[in-house]
Protein backbone atom coordinates (compact mmCIF):
# COMPACT_ATOMS: atom_id res chain seq x y z
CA UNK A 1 94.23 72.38 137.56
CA UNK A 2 92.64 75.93 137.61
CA UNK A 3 89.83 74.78 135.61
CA UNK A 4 89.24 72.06 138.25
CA UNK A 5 89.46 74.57 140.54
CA UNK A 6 87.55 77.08 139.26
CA UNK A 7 84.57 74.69 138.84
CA UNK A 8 84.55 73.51 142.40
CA UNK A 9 84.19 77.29 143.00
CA UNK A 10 87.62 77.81 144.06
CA UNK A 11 88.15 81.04 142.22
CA UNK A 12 90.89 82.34 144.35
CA UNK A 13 93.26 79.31 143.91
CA UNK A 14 92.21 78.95 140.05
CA UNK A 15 93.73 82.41 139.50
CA UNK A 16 96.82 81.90 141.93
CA UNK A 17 97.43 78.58 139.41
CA UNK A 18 96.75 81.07 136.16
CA UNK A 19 98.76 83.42 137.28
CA UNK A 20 101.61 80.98 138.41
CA UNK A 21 101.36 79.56 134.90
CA UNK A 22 102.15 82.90 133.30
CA UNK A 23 104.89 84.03 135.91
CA UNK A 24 106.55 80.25 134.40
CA UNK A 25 105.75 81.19 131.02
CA UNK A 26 107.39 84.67 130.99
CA UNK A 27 110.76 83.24 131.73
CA UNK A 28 110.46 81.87 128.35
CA UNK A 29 110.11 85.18 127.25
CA UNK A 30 107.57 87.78 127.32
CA UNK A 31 106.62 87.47 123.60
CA UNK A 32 106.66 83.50 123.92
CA UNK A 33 103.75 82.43 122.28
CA UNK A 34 103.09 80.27 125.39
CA UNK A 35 102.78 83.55 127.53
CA UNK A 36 100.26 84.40 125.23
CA UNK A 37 97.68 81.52 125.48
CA UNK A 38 98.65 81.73 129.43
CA UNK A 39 97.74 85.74 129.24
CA UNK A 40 94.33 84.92 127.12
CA UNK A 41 93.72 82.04 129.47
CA UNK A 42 94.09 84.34 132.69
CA UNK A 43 92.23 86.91 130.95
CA UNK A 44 88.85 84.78 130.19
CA UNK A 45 88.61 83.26 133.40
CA UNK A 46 89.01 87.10 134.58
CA UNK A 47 86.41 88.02 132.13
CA UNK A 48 84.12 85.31 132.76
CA UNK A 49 84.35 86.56 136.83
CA UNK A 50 83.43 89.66 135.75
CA UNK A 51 86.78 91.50 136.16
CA UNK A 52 86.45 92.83 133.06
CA UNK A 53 89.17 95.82 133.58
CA UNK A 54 91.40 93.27 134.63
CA UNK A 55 90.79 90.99 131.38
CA UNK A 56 91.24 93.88 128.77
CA UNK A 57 94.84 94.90 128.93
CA UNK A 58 95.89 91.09 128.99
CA UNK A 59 93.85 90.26 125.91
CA UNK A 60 95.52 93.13 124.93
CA UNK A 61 99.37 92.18 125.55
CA UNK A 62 98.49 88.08 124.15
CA UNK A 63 96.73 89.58 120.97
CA UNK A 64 99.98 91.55 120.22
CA UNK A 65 102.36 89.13 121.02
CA UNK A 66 100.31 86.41 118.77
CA UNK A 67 100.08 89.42 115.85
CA UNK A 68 104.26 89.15 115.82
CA UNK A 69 104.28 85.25 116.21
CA UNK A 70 101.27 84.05 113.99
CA UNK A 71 100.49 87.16 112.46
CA UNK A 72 97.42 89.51 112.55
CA UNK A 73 95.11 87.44 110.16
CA UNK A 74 95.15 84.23 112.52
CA UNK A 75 92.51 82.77 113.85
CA UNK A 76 93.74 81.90 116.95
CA UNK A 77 94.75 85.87 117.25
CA UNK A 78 91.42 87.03 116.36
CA UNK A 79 89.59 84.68 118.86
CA UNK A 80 91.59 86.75 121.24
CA UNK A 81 90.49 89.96 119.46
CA UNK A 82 86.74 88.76 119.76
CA UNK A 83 87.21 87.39 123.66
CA UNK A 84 88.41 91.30 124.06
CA UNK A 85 85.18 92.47 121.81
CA UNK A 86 82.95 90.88 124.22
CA UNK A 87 84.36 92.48 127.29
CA UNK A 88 84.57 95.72 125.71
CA UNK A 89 81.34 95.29 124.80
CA UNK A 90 80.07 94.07 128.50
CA UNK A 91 82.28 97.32 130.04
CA UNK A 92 79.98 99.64 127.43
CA UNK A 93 82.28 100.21 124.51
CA UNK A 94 80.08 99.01 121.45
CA UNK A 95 82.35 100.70 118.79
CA UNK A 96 85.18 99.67 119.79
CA UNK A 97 83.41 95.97 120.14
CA UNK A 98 82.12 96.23 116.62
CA UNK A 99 85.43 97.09 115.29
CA UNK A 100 87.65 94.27 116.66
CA UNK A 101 84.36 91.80 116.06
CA UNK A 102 85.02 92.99 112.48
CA UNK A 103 87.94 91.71 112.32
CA UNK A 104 87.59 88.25 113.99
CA UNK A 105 85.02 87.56 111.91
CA UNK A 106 86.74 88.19 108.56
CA UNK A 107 89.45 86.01 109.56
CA UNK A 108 87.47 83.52 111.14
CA UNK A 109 85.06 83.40 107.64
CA UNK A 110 88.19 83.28 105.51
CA UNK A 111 90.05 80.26 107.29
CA UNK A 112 87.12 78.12 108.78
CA UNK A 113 83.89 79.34 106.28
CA UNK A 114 80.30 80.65 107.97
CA UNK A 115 79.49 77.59 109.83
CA UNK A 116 82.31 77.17 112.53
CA UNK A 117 81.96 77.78 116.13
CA UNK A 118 84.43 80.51 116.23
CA UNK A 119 83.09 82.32 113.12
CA UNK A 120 79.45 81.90 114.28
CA UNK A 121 80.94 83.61 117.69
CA UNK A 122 82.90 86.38 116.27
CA UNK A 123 78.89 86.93 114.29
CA UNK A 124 77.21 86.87 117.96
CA UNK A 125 79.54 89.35 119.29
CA UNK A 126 79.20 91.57 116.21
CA UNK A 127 75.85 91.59 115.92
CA UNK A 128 75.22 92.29 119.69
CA UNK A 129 77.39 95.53 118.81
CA UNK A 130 75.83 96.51 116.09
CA UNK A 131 72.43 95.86 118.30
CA UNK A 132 74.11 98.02 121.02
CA UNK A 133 75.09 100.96 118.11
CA UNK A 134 71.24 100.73 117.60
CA UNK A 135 71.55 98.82 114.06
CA UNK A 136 69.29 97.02 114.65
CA UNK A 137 68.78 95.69 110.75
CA UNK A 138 71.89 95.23 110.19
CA UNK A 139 72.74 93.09 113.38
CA UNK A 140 68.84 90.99 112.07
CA UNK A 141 70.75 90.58 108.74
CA UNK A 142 74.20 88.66 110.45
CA UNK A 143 72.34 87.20 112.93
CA UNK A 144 70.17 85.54 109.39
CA UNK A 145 73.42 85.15 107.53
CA UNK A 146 74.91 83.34 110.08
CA UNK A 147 71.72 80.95 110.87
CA UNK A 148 72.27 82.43 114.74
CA UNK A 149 69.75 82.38 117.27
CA UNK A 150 67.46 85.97 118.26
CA UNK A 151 69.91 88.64 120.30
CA UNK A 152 71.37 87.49 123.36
């Protein structure tokens, strides 16, 4: 429903329904991995409105809770950890961008290989760092390693 609603422009109602859908989750319990995908939902439709200071500290909360329930080498915790590396990244915090990109992109590489989606994002968000950090070369090299278009 809050995609639905966020797409018809709605924005106001699509976060009421995201946020309803984590107050629901959290009576399952706060480290529930259900409040977690309900945090990293609310978060990226906060991110992608540009509330980026709102986004961060729920990324934040669903990437630890998913660390104690799937562990900090899963996937689906380190698309989190690359969703926060991009808003860090948009608020001005390259470093801290390149080192959680890092990350993502190891585990992504190890459990999907070079050519998935999410590894091939986790690249793009690292190399825009490492564009940002003015390493330039280095950022040319992943962008080529990962067959990835010019900097965004």
């Amino acid at each position: 429903m809050s995609n639905i609603a966020d797409a018809e422009g709605d924005f106001a109602n699509a976060r009421a329904l995201l946020e309803r859908a984590l107050a629901i989750s959290e009576k399952l319990g706060p480290e529930n991995s259900t409040t977690a995908t309900c945090l990293s939902n609310l978060a990226g439709f906060l991110q992608s409105h540009d509330e980026l200071a709102g986004a961060q500290p729920r990324f934040e909360r669903a990437i630890a809770i998913r660390e104690k329930t799937l562990g900090s080498d899963d996937p689906v915790t380190n698309r989190d950890r690359c969703a926060l590396a991009c808003g860090l990244l948009a608020m001005g915090h390259p470093a801290q961008a390149l080192a959680l990109s890092e990350t993502a992109l190891a585990s992504h590489e190890k459990a999907f290989g070079p050519n998935n989606p999410w590894t091939k994002d986790s690249a793009r968000v690292n190399s825009n760092a490492l564009d940002t950090l003015g390493r330039g070369e280095d950022a040319a090299a992943l962008r080529t390693r990962y067959a990835l278009g010019p900097e965004l």
